[in-house]
N, C-alpha and C. Protein backbone atom coordinates (compact mmCIF):
# COMPACT_ATOMS: atom_id res chain seq x y z
N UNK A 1 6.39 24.47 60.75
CA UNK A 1 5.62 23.32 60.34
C UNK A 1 5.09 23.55 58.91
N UNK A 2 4.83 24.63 58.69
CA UNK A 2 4.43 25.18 57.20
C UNK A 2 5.05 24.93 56.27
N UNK A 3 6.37 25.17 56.53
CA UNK A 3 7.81 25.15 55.75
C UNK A 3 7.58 23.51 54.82
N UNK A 4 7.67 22.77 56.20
CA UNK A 4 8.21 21.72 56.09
C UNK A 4 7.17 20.66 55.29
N UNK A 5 6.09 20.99 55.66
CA UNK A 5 4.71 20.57 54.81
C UNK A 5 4.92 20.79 53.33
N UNK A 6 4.90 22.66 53.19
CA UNK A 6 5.28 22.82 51.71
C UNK A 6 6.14 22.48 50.84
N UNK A 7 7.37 22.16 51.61
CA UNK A 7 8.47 21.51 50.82
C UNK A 7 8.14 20.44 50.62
N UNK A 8 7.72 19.64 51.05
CA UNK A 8 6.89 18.28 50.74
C UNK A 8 6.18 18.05 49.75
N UNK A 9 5.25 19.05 49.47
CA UNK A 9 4.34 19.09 48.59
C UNK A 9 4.77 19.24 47.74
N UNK A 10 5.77 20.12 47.00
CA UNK A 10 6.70 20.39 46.14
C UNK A 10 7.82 19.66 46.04
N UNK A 11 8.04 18.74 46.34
CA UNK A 11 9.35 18.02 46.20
C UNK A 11 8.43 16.49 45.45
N UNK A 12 7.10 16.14 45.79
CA UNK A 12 6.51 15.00 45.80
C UNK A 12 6.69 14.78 44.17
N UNK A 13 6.65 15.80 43.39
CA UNK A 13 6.17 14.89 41.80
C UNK A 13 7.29 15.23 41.33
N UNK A 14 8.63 16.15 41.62
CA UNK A 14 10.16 15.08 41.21
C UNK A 14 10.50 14.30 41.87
N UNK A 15 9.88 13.90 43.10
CA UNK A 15 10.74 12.67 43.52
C UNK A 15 10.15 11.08 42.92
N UNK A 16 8.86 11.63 42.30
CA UNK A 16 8.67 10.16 41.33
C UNK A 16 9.32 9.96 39.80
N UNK A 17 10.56 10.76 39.70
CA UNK A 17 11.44 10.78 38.78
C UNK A 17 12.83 10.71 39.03
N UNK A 18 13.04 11.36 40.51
CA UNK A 18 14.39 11.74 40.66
C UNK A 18 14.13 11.17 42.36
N UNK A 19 14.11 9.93 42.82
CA UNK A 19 14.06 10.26 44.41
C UNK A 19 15.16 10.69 45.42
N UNK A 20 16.32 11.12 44.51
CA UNK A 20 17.18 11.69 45.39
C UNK A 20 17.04 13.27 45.84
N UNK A 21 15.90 13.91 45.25
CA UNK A 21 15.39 15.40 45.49
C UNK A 21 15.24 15.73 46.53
N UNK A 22 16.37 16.41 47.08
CA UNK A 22 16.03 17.11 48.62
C UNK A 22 15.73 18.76 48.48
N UNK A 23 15.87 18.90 49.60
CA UNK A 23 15.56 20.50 49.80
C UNK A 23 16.50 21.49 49.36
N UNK A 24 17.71 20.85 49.31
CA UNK A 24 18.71 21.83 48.56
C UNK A 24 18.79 22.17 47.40
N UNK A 25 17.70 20.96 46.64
CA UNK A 25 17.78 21.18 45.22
C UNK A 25 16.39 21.67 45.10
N UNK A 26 15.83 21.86 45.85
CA UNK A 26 14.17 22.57 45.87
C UNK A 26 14.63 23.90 45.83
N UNK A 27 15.59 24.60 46.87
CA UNK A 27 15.75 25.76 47.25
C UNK A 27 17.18 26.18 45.82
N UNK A 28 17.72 25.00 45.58
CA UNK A 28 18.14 25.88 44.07
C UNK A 28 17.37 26.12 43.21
N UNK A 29 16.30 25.28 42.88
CA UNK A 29 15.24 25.41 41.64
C UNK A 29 14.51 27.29 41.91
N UNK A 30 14.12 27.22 43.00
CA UNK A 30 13.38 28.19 43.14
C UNK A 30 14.74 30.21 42.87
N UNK A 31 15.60 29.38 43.36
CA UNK A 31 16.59 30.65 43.54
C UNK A 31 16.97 30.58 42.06
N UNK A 32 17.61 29.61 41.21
CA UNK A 32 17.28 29.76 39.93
C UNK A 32 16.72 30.76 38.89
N UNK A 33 15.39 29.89 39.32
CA UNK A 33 13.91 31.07 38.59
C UNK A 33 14.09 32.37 38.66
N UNK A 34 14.56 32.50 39.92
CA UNK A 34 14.36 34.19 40.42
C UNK A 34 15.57 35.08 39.93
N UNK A 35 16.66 34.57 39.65
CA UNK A 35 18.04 34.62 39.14
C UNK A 35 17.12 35.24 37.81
N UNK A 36 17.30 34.40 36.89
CA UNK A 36 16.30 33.94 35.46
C UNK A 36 15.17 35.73 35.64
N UNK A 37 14.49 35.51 36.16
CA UNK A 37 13.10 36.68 36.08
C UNK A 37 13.77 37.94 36.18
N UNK A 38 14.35 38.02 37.18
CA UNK A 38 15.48 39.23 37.28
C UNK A 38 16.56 40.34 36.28
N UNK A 39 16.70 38.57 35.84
CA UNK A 39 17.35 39.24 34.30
C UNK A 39 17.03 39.86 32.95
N UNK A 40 15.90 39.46 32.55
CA UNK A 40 14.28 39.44 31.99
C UNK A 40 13.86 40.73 31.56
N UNK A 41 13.72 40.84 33.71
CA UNK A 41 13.11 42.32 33.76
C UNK A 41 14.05 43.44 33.12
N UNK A 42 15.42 43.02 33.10
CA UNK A 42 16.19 44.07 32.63
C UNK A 42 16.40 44.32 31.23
N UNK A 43 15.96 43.21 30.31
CA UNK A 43 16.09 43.40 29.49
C UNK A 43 15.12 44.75 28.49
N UNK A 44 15.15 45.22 27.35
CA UNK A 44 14.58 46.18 26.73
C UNK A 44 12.95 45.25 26.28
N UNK A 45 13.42 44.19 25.82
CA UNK A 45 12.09 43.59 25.27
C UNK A 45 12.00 42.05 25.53
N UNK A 46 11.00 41.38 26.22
CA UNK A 46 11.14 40.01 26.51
C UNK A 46 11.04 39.15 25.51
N UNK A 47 11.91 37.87 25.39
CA UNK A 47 12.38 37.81 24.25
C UNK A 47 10.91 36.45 24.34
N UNK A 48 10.80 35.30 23.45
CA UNK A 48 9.84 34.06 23.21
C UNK A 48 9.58 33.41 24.38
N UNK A 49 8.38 33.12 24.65
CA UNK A 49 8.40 31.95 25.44
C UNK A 49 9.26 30.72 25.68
N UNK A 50 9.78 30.33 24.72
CA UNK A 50 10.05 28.69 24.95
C UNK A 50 11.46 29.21 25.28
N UNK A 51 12.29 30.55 24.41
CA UNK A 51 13.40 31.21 25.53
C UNK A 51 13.35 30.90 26.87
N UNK A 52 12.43 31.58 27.25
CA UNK A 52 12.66 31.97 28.88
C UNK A 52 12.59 30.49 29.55
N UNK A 53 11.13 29.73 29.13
CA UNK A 53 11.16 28.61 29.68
C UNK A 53 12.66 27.66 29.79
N UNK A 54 13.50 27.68 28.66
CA UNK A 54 14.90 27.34 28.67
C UNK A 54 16.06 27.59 29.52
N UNK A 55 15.95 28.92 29.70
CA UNK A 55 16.85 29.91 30.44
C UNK A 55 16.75 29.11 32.42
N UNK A 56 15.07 29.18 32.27
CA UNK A 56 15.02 29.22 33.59
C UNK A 56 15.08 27.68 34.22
N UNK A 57 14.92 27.09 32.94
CA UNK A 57 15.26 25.50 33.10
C UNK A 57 16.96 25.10 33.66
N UNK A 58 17.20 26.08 32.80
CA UNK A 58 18.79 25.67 32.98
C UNK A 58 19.48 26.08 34.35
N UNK A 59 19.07 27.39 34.44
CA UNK A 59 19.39 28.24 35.74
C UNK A 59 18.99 27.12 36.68
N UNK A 60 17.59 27.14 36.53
CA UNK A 60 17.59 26.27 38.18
C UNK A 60 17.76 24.98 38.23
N UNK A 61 18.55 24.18 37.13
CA UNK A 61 19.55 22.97 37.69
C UNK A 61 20.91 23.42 37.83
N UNK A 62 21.20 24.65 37.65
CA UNK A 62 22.81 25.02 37.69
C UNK A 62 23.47 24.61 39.32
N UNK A 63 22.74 24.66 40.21
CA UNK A 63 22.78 24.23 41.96
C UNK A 63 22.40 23.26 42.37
N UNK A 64 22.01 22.49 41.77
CA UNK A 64 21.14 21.00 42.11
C UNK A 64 22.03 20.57 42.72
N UNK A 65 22.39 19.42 43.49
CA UNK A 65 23.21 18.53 44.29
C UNK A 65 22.87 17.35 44.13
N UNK A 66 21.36 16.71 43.21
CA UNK A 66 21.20 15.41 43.07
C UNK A 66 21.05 15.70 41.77
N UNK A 67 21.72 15.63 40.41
CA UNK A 67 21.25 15.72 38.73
C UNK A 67 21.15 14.72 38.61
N UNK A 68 20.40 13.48 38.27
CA UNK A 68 19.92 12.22 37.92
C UNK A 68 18.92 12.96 36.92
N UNK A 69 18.18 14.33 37.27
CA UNK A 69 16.87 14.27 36.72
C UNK A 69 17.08 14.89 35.41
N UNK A 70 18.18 15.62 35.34
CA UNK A 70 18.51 16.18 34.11
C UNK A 70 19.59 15.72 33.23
N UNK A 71 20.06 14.70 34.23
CA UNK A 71 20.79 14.13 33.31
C UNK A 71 19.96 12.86 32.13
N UNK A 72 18.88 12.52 32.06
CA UNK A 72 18.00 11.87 31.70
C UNK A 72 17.29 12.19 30.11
């Protein structure tokens, strides 16, 4: 019941942009990020902010199943 609440909560303010946002594209966004941080950590020195913010932007629409929102 937790699950299903939280995904809710998190799905609510792209779906007033994108209402085709389901859970598959919730659970790519998040696997994304973590993809993204992972890589990061390996690096010698973390590179700019607005980098990473990019990186991890991109990563986690790379799995999406509804892109309306990035295609925009």
């Amino acid at each position: 019941m937790l699950m299903i609440n939280l995904s809710q909560i998190l799905m609510r303010p792209v779906r007033e942009h994108c209402p085709s946002f389901s859970v598959n594209d919730l659970k790519a966004h998040f696997r994304g990020r973590k993809y993204v941080l992972e890589v990061l950590k390996m690096l010698p020195e973390m590179p700019e902010a607005n980098i990473i913010d990019q990186a991890l932007e991109q990563a986690a629409n790379l799995g999406r199943i509804n892109q309306e929102l990035s295609a925009a």
